[in-house]
C-alpha atoms as a PDB file:
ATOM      1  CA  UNK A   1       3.592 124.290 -61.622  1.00  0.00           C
ATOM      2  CA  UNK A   2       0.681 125.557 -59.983  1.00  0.00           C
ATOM      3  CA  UNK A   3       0.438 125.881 -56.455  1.00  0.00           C
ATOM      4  CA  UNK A   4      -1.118 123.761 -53.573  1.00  0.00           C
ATOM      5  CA  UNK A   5      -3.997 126.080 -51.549  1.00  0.00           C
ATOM      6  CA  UNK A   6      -5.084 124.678 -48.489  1.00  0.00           C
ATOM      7  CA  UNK A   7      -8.528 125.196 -47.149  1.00  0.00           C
ATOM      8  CA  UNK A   8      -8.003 125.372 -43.266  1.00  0.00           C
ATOM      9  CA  UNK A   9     -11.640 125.199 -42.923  1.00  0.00           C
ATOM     10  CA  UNK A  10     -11.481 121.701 -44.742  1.00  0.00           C
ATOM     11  CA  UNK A  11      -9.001 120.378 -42.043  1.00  0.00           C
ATOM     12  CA  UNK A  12     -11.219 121.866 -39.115  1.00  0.00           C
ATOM     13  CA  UNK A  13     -14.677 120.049 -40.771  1.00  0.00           C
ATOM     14  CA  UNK A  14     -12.508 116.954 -40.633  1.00  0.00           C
ATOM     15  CA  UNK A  15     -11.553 117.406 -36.959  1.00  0.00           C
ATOM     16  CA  UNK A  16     -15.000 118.226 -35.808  1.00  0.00           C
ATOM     17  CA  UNK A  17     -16.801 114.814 -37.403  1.00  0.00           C
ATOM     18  CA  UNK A  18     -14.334 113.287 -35.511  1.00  0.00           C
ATOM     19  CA  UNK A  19     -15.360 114.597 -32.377  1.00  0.00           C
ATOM     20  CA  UNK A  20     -18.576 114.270 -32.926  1.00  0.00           C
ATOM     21  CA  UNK A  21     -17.737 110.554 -34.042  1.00  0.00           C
ATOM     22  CA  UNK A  22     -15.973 110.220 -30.268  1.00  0.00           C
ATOM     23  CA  UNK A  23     -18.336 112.260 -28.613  1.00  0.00           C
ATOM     24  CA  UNK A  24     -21.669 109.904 -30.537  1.00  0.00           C
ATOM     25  CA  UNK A  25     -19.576 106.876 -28.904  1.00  0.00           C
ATOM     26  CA  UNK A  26     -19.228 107.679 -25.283  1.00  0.00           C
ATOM     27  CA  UNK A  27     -22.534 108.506 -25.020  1.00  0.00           C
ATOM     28  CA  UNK A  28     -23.963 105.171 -26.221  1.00  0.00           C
ATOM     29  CA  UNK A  29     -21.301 103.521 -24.087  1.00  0.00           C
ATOM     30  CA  UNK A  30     -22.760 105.576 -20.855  1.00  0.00           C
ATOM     31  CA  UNK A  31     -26.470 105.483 -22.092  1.00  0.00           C
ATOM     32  CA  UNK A  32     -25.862 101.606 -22.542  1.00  0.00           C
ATOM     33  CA  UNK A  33     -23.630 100.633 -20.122  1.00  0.00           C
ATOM     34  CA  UNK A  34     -21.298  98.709 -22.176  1.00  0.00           C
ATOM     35  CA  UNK A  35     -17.748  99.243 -23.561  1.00  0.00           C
ATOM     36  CA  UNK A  36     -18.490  97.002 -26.603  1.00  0.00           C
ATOM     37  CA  UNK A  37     -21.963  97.683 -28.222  1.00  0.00           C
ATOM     38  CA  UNK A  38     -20.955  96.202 -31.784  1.00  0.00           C
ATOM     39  CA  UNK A  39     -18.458  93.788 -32.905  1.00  0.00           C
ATOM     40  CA  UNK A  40     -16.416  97.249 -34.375  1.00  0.00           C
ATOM     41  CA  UNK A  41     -15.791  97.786 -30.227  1.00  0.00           C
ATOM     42  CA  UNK A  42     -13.468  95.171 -29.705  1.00  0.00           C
ATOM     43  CA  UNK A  43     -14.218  92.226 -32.158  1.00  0.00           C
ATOM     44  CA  UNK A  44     -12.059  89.765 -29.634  1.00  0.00           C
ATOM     45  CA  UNK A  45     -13.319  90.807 -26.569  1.00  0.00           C
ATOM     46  CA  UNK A  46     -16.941  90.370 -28.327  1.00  0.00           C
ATOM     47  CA  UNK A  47     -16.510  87.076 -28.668  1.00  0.00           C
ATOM     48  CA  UNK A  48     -14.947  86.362 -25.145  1.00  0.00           C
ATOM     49  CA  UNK A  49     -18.443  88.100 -23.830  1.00  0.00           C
ATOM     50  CA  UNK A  50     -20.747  85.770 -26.060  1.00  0.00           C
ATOM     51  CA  UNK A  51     -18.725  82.721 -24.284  1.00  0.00           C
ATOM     52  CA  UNK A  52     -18.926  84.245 -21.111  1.00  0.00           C
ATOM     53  CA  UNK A  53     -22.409  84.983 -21.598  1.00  0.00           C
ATOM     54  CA  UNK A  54     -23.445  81.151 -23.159  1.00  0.00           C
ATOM     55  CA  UNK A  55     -21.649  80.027 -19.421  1.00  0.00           C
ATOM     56  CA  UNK A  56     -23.447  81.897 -17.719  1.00  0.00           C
ATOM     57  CA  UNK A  57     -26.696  80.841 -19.142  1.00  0.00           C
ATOM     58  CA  UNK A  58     -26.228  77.577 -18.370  1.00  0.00           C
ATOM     59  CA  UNK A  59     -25.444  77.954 -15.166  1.00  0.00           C
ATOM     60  CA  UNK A  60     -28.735  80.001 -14.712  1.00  0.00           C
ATOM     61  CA  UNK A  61     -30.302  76.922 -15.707  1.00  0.00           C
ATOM     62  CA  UNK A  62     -28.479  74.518 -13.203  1.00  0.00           C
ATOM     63  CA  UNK A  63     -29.620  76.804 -10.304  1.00  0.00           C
ATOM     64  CA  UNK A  64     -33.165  76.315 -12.043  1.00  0.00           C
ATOM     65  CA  UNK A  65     -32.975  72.605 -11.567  1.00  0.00           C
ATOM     66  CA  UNK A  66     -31.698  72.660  -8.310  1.00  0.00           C
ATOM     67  CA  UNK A  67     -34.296  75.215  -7.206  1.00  0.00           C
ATOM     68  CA  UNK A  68     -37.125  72.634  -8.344  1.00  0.00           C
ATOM     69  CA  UNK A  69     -35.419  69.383  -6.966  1.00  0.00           C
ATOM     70  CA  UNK A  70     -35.228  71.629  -3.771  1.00  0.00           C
ATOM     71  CA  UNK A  71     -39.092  72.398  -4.223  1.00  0.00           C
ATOM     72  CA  UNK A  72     -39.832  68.310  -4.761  1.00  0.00           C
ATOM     73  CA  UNK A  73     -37.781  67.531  -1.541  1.00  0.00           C
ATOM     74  CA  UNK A  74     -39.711  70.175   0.497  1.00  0.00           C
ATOM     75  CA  UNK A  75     -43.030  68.824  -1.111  1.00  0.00           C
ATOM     76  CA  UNK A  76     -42.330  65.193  -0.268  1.00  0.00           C
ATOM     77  CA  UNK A  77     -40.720  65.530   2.527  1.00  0.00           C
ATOM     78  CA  UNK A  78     -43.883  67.715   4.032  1.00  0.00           C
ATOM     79  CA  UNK A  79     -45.792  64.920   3.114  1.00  0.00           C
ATOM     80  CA  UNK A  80     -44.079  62.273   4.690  1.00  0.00           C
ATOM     81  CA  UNK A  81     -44.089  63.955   7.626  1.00  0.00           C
ATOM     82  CA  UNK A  82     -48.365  63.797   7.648  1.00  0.00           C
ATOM     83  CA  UNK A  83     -47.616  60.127   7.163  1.00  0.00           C
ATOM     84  CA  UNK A  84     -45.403  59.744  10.101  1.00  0.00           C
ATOM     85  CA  UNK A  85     -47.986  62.035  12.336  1.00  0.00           C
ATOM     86  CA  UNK A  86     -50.406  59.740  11.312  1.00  0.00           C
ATOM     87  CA  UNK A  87     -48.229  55.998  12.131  1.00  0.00           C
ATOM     88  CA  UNK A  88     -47.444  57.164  15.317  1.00  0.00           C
ATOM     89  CA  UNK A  89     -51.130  57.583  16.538  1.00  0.00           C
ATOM     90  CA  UNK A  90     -52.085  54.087  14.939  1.00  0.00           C
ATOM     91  CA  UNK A  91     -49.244  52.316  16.900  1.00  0.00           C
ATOM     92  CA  UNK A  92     -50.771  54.155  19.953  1.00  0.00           C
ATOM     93  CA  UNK A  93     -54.200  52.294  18.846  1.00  0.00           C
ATOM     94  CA  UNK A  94     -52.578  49.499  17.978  1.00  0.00           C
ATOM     95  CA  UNK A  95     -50.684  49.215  21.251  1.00  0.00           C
ATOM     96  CA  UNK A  96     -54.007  50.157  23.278  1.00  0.00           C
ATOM     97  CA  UNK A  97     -56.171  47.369  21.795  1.00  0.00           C
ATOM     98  CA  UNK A  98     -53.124  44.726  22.552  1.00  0.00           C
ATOM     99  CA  UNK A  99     -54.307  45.323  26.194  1.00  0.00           C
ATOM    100  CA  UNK A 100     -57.053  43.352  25.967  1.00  0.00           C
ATOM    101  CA  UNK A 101     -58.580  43.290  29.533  1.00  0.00           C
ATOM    102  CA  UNK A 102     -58.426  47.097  29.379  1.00  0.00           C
ATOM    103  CA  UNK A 103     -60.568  47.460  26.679  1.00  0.00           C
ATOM    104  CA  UNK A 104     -64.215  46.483  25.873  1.00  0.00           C
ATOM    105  CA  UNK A 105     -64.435  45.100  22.391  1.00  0.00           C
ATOM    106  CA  UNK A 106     -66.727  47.520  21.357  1.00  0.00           C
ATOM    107  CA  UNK A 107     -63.660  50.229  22.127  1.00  0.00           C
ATOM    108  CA  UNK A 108     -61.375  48.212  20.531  1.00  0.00           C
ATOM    109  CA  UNK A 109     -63.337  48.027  17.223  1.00  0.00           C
ATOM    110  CA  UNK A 110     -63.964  51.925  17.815  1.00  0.00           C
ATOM    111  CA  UNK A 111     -59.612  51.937  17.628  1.00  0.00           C
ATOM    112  CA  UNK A 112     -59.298  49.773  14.795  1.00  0.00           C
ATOM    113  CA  UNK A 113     -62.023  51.711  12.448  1.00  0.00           C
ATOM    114  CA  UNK A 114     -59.506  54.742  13.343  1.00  0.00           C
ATOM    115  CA  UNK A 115     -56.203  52.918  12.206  1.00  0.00           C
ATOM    116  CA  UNK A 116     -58.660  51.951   9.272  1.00  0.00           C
ATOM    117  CA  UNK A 117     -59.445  55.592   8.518  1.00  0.00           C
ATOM    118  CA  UNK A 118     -55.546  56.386   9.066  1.00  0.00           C
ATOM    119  CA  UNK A 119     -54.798  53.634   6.460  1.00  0.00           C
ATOM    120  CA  UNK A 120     -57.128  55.472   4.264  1.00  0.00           C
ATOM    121  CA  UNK A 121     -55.329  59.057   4.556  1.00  0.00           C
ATOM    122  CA  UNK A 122     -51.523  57.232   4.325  1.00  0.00           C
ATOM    123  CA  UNK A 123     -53.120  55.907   1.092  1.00  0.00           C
ATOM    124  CA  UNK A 124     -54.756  58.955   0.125  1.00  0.00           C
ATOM    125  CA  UNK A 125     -51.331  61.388   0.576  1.00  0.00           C
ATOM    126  CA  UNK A 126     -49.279  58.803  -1.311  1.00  0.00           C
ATOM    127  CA  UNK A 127     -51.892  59.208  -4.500  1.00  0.00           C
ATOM    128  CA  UNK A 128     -52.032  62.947  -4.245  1.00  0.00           C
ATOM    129  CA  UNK A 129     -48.618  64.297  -3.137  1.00  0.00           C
ATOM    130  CA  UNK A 130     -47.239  65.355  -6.203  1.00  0.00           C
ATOM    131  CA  UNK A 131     -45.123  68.240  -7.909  1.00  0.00           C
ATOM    132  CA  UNK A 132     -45.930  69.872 -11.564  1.00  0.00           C
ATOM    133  CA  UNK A 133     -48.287  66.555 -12.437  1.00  0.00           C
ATOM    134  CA  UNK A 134     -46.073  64.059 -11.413  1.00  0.00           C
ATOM    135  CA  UNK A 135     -47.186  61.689  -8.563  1.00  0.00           C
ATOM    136  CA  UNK A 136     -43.484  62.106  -5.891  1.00  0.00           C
ATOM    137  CA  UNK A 137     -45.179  58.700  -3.381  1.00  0.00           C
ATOM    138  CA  UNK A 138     -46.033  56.258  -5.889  1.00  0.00           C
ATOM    139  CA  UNK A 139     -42.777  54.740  -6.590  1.00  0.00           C
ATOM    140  CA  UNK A 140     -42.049  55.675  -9.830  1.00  0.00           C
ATOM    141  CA  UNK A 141     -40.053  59.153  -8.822  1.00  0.00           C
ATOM    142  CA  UNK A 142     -36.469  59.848  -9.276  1.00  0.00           C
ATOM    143  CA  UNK A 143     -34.795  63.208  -7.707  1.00  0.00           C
ATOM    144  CA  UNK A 144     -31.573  64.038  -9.936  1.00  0.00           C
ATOM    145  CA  UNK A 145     -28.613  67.090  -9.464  1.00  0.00           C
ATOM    146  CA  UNK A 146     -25.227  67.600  -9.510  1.00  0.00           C
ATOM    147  CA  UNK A 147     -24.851  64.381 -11.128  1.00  0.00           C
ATOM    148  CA  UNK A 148     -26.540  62.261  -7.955  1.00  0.00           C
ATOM    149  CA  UNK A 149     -29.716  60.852  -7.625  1.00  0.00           C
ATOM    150  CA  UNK A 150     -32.327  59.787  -4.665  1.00  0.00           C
ATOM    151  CA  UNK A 151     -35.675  57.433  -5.713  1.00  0.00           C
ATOM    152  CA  UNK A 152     -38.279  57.681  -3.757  1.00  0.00           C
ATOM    153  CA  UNK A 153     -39.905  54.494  -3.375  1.00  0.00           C
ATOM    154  CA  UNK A 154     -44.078  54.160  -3.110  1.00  0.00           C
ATOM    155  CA  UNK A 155     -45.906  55.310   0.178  1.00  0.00           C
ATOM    156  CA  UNK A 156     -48.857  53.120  -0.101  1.00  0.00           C
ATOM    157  CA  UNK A 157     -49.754  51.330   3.025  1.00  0.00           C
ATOM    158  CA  UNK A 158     -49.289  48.095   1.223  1.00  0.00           C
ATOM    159  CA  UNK A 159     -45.890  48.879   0.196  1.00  0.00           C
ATOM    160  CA  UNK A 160     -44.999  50.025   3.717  1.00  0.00           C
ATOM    161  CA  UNK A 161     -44.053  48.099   7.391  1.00  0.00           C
ATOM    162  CA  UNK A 162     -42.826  44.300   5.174  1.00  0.00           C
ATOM    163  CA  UNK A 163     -42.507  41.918   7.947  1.00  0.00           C
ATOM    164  CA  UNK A 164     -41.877  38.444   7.937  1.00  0.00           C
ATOM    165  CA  UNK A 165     -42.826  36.022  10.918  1.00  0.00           C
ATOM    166  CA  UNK A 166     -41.744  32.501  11.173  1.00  0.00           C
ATOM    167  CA  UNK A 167     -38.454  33.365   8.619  1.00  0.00           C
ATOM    168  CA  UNK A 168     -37.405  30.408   7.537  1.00  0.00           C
ATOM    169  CA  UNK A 169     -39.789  27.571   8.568  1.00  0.00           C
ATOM    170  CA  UNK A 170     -42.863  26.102   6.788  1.00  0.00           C
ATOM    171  CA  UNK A 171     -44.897  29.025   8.366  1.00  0.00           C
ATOM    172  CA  UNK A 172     -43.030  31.748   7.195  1.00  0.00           C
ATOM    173  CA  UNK A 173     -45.568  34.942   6.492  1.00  0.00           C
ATOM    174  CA  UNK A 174     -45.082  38.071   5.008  1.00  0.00           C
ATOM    175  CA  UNK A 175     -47.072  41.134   6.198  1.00  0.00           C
ATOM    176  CA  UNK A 176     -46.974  44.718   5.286  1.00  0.00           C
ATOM    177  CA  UNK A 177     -48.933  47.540   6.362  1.00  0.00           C
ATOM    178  CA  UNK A 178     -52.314  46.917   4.842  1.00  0.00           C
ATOM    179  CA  UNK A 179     -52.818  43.883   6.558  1.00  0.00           C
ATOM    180  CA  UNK A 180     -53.641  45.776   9.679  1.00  0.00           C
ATOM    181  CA  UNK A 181     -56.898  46.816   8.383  1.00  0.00           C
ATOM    182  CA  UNK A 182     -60.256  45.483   9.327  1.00  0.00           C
ATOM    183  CA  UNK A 183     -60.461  41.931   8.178  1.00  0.00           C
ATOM    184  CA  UNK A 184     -56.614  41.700   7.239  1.00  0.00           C
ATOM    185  CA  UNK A 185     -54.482  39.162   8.642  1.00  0.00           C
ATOM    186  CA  UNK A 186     -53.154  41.683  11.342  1.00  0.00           C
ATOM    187  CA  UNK A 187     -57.277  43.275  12.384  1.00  0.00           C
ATOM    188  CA  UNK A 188     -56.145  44.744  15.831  1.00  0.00           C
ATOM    189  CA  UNK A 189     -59.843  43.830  16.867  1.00  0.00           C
ATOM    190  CA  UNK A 190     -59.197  40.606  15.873  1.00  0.00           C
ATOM    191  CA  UNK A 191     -56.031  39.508  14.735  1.00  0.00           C
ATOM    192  CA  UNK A 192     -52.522  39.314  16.471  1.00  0.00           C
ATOM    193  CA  UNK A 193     -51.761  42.672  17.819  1.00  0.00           C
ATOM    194  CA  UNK A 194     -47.812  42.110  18.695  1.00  0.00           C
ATOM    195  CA  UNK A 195     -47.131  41.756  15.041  1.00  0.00           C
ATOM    196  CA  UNK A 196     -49.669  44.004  14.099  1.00  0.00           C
ATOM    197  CA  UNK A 197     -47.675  46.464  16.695  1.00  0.00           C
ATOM    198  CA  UNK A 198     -43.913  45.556  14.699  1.00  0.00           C
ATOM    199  CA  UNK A 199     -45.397  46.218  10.885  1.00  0.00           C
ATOM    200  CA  UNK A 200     -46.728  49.492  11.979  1.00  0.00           C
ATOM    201  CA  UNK A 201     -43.494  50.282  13.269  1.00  0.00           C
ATOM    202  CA  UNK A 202     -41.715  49.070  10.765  1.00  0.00           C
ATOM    203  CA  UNK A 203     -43.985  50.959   8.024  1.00  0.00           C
ATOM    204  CA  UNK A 204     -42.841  54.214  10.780  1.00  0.00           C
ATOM    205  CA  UNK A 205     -39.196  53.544   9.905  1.00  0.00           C
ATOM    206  CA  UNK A 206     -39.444  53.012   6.211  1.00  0.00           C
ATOM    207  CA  UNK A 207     -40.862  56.474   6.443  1.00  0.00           C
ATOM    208  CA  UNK A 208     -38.160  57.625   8.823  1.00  0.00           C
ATOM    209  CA  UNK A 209     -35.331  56.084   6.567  1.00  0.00           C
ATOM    210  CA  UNK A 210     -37.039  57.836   3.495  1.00  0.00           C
ATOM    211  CA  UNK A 211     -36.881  61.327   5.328  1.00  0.00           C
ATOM    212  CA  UNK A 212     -33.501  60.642   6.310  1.00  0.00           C
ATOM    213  CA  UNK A 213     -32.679  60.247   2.635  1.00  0.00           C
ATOM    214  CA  UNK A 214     -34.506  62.852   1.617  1.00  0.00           C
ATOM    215  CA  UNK A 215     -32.682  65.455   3.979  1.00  0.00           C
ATOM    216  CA  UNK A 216     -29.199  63.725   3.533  1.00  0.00           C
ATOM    217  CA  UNK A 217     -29.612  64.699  -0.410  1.00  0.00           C
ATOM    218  CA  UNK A 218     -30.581  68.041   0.307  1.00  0.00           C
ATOM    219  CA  UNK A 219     -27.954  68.893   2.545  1.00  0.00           C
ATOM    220  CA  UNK A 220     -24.933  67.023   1.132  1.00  0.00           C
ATOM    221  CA  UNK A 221     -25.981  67.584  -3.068  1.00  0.00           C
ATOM    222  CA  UNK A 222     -28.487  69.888  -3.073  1.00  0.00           C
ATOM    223  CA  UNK A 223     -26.747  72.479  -0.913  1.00  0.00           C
ATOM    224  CA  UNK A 224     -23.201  71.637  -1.973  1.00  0.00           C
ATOM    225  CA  UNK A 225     -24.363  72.380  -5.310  1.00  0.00           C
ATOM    226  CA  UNK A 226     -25.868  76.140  -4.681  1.00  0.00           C
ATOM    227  CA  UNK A 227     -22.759  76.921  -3.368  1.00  0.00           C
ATOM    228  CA  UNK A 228     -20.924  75.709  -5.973  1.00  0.00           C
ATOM    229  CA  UNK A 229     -23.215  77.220  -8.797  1.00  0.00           C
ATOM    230  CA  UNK A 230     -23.509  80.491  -6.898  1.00  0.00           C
ATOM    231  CA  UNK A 231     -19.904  80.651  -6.730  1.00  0.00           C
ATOM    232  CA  UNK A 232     -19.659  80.086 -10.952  1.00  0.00           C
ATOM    233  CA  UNK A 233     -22.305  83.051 -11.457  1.00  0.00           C
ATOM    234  CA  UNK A 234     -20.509  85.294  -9.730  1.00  0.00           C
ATOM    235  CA  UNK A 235     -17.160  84.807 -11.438  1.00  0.00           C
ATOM    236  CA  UNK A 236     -18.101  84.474 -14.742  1.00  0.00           C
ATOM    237  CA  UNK A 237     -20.199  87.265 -14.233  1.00  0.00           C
ATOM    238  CA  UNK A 238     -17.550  89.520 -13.423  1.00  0.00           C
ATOM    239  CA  UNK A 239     -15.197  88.152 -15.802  1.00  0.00           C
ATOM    240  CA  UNK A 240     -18.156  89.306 -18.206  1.00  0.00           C
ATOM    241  CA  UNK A 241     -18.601  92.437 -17.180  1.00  0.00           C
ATOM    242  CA  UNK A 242     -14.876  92.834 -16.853  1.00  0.00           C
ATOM    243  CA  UNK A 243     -15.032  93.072 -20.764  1.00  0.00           C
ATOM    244  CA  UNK A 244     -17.674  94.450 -21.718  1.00  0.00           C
ATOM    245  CA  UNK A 245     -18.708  96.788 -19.472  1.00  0.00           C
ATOM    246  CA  UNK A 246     -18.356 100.458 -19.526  1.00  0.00           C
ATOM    247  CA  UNK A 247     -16.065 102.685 -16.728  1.00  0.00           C
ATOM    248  CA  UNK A 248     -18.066 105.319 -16.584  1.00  0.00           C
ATOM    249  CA  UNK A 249     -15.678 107.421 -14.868  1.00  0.00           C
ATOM    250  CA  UNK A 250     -13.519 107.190 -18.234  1.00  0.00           C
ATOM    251  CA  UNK A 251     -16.741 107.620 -20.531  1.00  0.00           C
ATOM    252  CA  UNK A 252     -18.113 110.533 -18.705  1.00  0.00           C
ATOM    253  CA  UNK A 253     -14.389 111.700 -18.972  1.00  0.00           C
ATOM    254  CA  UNK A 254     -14.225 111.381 -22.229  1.00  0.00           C
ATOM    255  CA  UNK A 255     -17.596 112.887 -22.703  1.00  0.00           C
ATOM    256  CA  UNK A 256     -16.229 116.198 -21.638  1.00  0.00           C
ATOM    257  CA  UNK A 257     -13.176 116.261 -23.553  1.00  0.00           C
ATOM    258  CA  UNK A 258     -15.038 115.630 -26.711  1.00  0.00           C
ATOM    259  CA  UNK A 259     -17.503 117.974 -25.785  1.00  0.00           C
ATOM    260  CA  UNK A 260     -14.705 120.906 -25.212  1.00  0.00           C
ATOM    261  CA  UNK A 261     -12.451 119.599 -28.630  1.00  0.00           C
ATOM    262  CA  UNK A 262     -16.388 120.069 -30.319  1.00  0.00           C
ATOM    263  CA  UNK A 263     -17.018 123.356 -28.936  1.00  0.00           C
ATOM    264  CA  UNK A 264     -12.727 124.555 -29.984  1.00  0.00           C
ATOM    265  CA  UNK A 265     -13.593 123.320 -33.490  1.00  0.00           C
ATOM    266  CA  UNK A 266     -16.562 124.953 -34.203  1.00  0.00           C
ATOM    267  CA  UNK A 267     -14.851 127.950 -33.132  1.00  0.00           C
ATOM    268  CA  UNK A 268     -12.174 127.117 -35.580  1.00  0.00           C
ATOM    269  CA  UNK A 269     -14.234 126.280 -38.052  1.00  0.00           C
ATOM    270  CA  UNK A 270     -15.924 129.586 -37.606  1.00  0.00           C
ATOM    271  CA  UNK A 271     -12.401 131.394 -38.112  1.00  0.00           C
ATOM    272  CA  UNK A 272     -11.327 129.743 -40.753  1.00  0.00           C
ATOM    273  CA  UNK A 273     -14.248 130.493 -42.453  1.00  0.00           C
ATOM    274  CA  UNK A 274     -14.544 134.168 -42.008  1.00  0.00           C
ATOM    275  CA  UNK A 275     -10.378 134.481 -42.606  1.00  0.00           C
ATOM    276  CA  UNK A 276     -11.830 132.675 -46.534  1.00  0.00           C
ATOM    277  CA  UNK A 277     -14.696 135.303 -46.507  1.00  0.00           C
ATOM    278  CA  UNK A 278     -12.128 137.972 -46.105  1.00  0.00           C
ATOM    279  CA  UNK A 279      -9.306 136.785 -48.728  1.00  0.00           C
ATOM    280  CA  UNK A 280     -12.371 136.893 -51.099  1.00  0.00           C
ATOM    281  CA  UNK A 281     -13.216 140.396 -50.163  1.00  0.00           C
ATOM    282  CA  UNK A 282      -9.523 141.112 -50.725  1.00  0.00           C
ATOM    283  CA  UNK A 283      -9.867 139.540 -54.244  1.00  0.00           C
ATOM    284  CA  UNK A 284     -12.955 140.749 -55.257  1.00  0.00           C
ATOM    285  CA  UNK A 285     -12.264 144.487 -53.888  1.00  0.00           C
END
């Protein structure tokens, strides 16, 4: 039976790929900052990461949509707030030219061409005011999150102060805030300034009310669902990097070790290599 010779040197190669096998992988994992860089990692916790990760997206996106709904309150509510500016000086008009012996007529037809060109501006913010292309004072826009909603309903001066005189009887009349212009129903030069007076007020607190709802879905959904969102991102983000990122502590640790088992087996390999060289002197001699 012949007999087994082992090549220390053979043993030594195989310890040193190893190394440098350990030593390849700890440097990826610091130059990456991740433990798991391939499914070979940790096949299981690669696939809890991808989850985590998919979560995570789509929670990025929720805080997107609340961002913009946040944006088209802010935009609308900024232009409400011209309109209301602009209601409370033509009630101030309004109420001046119901004080008839105060006023010449040619100052109150000066007053009413003013509430005329206000008219004109409520009218021209509720056709302009809008957000990405879409018109927010026409009517026809909805704000959505967190599973609630808030329409906001048109701005137009026709669609603004409804008022209705005489409820009820054969003389019933319904008004709105257009008919205070020069030659509506409700001229202030002209026409019947105390109802002229109640539609613009009215068309003030439609405005009001609309702000109101504007701000009470901000603050209670809006808000309340930042929080919450925020408050996701940050868990599942740590949960995420929980497995799969690197401790660099351990990597760098392990860096060194490998480094110092790499540097003992080339020294080995060396030796074993020269103790062959000098058997086969031996032999040879």
């Amino acid at each position: 039976m012949r007999p087994i010779i082992s090549d220390p040197s053979l043993a030594q190669r195989r310890v040193f790929n190893e190394n440098l096998l350990a030593q390849g992988n700890a440097l990826t994992r610091l130059s990456t900052g991740y433990r798991i860089n391939s499914g070979a990692d940790d096949p299981a916790g690669l696939i809890a990461s991808e989850n985590l990760r998919a979560v995570l997206a789509a929670l990025e996106a929720e805080s997107k949509i609340v961002d913009r709904a946040d944006a088209v309150v802010r935009t609308a509510e900024g232009a409400l707030d011209e309109v209301s500016e602009l209601l409370r000086r033509a009630e101030g008009l309004a109420v001046a030219n119901a004080n008839a012996g105060a006023l010449s007529d040619p100052e109150r037809e000066a007053n009413q061409r003013e509430i005329d060109a206000i008219l004109q501006s409520v009218d021209r913010i509720a056709s302009t005011t809008d957000f990405n292309g879409e018109s927010l004072l026409d009517g026809s826009f909805s704000i959505s999150a967190g599973g609630d909603a808030v329409d906001i309903p048109s701005a137009y001066a026709r669609d603004l102060g409804e008022t209705v005189v005489d409820e009820g009887t054969i003389n019933e009349e319904l008004y709105d805030l257009s008919d205070v212009a020069s030659g509506g129903a409700l001229d202030t030069a002209s026409g019947d300034v105390s109802i002229a007076v109640s539609v613009i007020r009215e068309a003030a607190s439609n405005i009001a009310t609309l702000r109101g709802d504007l701000g009470a879905f901000s603050r209670n959904t809006l808000s309340a669902e930042r929080s919450r969102i925020g408050a996701a991102i940050e868990n599942v983000s740590a949960a995420e990097s929980l497995i799969r990122d690197a401790d660099f502590a351990e990597e760098t640790s392990n860096l060194v070790r490998q480094s110092v088992l790499g540097d003992s087996s080339r020294s080995a390999i060396a030796a074993a290599n020269n103790a062959n060289t000098q058997i086969l002197s031996l032999l040879l001699g």
